[in-house]
N, C-alpha and C. Protein backbone atom coordinates (compact mmCIF):
# COMPACT_ATOMS: atom_id res chain seq x y z
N UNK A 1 6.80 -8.83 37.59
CA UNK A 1 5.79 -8.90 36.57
C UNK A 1 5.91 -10.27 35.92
N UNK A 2 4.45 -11.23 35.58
CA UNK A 2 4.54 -12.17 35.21
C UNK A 2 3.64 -12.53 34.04
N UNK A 3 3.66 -13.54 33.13
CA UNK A 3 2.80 -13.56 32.69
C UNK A 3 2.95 -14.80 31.58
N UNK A 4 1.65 -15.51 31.55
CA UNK A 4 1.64 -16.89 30.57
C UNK A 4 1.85 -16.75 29.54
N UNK A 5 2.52 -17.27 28.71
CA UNK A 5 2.54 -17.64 26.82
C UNK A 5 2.54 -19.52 26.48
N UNK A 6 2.43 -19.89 25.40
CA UNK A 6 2.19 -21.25 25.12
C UNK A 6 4.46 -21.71 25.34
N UNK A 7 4.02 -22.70 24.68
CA UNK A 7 5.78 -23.33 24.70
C UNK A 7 5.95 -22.59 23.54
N UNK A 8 4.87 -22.31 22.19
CA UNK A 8 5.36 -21.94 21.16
C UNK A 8 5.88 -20.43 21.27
N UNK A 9 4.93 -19.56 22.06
CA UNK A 9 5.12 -18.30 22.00
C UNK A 9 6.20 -18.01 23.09
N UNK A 10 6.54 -19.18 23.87
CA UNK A 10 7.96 -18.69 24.56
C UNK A 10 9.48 -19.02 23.63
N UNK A 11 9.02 -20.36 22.66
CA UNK A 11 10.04 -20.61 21.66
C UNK A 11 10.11 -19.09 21.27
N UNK A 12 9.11 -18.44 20.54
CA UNK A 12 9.76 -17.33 19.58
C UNK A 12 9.85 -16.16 20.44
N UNK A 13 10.12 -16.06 21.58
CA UNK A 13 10.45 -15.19 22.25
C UNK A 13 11.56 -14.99 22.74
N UNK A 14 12.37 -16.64 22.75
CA UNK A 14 13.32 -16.95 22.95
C UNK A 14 14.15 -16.48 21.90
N UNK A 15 13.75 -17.02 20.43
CA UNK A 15 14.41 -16.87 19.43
C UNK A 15 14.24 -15.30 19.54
N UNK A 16 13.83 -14.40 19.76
CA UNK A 16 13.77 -12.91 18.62
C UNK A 16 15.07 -12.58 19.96
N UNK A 17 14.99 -13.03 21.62
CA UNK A 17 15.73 -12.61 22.43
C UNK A 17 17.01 -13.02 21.92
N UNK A 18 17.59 -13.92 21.26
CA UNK A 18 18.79 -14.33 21.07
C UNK A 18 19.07 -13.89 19.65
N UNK A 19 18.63 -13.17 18.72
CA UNK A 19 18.44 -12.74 17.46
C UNK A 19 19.06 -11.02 18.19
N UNK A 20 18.73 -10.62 19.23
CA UNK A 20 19.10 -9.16 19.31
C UNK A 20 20.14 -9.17 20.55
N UNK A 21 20.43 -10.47 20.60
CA UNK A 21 21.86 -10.49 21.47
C UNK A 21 21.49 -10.19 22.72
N UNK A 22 20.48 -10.73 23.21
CA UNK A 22 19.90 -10.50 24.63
C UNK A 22 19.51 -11.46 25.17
N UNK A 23 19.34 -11.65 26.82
CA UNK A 23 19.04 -13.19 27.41
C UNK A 23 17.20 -12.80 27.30
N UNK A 24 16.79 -13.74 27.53
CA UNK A 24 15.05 -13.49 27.69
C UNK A 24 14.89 -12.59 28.20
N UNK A 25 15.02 -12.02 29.39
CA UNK A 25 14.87 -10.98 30.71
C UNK A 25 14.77 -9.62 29.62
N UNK A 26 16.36 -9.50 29.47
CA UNK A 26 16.20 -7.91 28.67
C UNK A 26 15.94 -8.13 28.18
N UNK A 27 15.42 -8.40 26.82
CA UNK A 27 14.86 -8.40 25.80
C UNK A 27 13.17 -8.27 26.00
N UNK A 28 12.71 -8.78 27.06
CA UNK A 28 11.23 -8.39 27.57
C UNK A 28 10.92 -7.16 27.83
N UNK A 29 12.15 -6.87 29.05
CA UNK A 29 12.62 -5.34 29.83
C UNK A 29 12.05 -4.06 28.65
N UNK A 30 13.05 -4.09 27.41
CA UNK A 30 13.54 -3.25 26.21
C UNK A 30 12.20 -3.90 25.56
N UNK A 31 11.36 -4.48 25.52
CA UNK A 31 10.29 -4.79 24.80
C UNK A 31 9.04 -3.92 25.29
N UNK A 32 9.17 -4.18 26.93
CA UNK A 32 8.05 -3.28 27.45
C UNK A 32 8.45 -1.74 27.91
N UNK A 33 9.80 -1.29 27.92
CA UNK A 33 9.98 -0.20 28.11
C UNK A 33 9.84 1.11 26.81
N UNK A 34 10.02 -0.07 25.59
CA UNK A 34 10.01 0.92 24.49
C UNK A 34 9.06 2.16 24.49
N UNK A 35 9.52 2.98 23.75
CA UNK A 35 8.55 4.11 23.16
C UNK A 35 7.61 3.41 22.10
N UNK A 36 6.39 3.76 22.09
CA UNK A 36 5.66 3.21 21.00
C UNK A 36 6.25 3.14 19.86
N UNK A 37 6.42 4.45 19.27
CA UNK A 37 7.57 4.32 17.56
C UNK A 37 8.59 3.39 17.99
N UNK A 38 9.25 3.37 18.86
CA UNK A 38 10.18 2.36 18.67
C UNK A 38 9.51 1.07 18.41
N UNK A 39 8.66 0.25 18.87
CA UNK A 39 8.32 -0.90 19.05
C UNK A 39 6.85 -1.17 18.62
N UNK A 40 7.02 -0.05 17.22
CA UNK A 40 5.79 -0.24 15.82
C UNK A 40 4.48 -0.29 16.66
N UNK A 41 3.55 0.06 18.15
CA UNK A 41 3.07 0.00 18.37
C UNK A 41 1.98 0.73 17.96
N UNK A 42 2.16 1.93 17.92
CA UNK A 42 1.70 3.26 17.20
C UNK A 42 1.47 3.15 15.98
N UNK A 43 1.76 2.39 15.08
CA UNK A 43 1.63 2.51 14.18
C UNK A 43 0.76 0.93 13.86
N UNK A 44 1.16 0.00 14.15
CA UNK A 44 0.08 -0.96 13.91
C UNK A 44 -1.22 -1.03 14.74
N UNK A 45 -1.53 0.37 16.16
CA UNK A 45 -2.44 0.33 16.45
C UNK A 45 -3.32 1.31 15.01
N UNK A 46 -2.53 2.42 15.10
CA UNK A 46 -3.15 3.35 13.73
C UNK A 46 -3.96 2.39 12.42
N UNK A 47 -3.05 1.41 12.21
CA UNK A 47 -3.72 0.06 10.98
C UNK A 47 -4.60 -0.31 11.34
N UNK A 48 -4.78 -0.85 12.94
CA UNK A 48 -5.85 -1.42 13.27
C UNK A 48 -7.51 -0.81 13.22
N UNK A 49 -7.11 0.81 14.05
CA UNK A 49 -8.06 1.17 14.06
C UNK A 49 -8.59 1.91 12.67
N UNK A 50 -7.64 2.10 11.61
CA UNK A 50 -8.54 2.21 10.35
C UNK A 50 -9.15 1.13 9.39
N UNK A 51 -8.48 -0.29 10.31
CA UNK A 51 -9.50 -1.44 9.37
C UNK A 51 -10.60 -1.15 9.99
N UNK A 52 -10.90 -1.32 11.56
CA UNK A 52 -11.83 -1.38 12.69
C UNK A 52 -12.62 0.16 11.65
N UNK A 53 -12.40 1.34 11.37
CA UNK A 53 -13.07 2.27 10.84
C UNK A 53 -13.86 2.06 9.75
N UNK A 54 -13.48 1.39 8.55
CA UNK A 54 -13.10 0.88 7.48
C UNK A 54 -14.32 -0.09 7.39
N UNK A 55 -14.40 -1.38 8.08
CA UNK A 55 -15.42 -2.07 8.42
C UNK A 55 -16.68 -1.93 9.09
N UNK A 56 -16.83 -0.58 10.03
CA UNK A 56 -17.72 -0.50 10.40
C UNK A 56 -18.65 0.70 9.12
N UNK A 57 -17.96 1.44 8.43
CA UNK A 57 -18.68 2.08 7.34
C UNK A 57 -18.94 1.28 6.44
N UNK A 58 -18.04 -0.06 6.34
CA UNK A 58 -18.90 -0.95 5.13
C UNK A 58 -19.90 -1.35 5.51
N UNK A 59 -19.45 -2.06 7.17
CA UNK A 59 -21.36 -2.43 7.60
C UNK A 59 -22.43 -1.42 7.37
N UNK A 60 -22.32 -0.23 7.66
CA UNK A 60 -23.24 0.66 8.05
C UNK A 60 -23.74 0.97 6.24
N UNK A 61 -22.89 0.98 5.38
CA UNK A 61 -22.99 1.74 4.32
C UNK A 61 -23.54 0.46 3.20
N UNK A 62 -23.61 -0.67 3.37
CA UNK A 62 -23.86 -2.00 2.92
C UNK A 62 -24.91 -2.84 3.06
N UNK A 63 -25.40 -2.37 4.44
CA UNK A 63 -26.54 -3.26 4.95
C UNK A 63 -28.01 -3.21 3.95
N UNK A 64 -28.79 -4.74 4.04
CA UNK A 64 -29.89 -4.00 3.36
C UNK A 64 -30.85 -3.18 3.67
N UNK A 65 -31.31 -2.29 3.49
CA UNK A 65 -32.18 -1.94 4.10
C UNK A 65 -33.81 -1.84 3.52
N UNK A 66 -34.72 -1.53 4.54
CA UNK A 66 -35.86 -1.64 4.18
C UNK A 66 -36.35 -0.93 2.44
N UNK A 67 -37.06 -1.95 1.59
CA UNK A 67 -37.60 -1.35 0.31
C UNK A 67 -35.89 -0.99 -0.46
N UNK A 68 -34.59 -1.77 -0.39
CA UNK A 68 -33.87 -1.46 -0.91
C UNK A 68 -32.92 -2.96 -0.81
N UNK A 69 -32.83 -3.58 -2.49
CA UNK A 69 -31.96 -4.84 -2.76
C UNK A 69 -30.79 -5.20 -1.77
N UNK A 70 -30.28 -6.23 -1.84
CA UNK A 70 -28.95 -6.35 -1.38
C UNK A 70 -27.92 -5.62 -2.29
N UNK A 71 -26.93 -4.88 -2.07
CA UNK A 71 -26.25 -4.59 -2.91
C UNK A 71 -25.25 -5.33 -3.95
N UNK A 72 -25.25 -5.10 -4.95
CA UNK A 72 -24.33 -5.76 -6.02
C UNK A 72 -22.91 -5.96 -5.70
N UNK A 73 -22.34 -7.01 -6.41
CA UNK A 73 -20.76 -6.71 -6.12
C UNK A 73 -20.23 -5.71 -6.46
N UNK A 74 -20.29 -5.09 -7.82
CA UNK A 74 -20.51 -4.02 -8.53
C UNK A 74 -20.28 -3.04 -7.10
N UNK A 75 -21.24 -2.75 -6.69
CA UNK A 75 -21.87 -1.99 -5.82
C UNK A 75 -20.70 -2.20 -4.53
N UNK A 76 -20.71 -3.64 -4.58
CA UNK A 76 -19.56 -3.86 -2.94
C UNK A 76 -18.43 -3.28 -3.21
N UNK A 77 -17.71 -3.52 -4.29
CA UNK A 77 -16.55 -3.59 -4.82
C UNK A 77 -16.22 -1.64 -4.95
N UNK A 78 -16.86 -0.98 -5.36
CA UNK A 78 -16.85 0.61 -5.15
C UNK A 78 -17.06 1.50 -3.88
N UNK A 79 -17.81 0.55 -2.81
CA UNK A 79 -17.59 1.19 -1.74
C UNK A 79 -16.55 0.89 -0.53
N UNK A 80 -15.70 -0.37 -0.93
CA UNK A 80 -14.77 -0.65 -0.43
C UNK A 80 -13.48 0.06 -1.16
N UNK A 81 -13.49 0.60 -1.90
CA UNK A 81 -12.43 1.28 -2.67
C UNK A 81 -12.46 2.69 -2.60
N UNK A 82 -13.98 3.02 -2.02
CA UNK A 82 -13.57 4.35 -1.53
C UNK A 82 -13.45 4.65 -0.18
N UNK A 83 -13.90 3.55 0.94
CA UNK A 83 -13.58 3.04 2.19
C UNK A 83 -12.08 2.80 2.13
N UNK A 84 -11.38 2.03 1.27
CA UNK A 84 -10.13 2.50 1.76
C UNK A 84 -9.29 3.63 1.57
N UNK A 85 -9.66 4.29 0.43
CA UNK A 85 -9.57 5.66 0.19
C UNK A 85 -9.34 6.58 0.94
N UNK A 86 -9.86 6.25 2.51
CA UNK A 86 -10.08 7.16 3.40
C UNK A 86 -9.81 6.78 4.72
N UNK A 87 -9.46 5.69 4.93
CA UNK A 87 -9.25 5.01 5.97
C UNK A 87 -7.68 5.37 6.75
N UNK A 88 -7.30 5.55 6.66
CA UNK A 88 -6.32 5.99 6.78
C UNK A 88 -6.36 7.10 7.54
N UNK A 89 -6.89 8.01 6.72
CA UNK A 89 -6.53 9.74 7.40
C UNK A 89 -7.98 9.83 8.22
N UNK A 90 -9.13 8.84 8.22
CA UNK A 90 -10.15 8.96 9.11
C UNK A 90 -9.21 8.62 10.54
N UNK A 91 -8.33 7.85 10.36
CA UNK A 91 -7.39 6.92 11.40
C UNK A 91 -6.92 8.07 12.64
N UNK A 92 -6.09 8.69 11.30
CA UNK A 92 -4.81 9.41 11.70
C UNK A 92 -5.64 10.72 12.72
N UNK A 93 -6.76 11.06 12.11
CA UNK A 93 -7.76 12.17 12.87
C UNK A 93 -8.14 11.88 13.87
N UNK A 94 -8.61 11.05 14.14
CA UNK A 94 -9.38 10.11 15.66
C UNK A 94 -7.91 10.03 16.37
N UNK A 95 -7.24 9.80 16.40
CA UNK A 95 -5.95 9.36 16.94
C UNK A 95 -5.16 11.02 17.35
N UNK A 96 -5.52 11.89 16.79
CA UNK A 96 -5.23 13.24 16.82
C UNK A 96 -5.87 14.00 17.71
N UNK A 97 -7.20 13.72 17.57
CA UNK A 97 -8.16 14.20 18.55
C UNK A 97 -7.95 13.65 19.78
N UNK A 98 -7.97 12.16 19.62
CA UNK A 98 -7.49 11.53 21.16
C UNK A 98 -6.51 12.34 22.08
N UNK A 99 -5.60 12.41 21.25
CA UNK A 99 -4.32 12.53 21.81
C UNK A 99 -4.42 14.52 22.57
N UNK A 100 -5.08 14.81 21.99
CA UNK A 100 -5.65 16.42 22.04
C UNK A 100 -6.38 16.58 23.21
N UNK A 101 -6.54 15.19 23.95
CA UNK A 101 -7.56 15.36 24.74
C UNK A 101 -9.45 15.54 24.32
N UNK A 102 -9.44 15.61 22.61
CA UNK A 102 -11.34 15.57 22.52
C UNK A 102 -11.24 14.11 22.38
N UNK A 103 -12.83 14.05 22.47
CA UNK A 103 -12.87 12.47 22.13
C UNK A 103 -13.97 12.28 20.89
């Protein structure tokens, strides 16, 4: 298995490999063999897809629409606070269902 990175992203690959007492090799090995929880994958995909959730209800819930102003900040500022309100456990559900096999 092969694969490109810059000089920079092999510098810090180097460094995190010699930070956990490993030559480059294992430290890739134990990088790609992990369990997701081990190697925060699962969980910063979960973040991702409740910004990705998060943003698409602000678009949808924000836009102007016909015979109706642009909305106020006022206005921005309350539906992003209850967008994040919820973002989260909209996350955690989609990710539940996935995993359940619905889609």
């Amino acid at each position: 298995m092969g694969t490109k990175v810059s000089e920079a992203e092999f510098a810090l690959l180097e460094e995190r490999a010699r930070g956990a007492g490993l030559t480059l090799g294992e430290w890739v090995r134990e990088a790609l063999l992990a369990e997701p929880e081990e190697s925060g994958a699962e969980v910063a995909g979960e973040v991702v897809l409740a910004e990705l959730l998060a943003l698409r209800t602000l678009f949808l819930n924000l836009r102007p629409l016909p015979g109706h102003g642009v909305p106020t900040e006022e206005e921005v500022r309350a539906e992003v606070a209850r967008v994040d309100g919820s973002k989260q456990r909209r996350a955690r559900e989609l990710l539940e269902k996935a995993r359940a096999g619905g889609r």
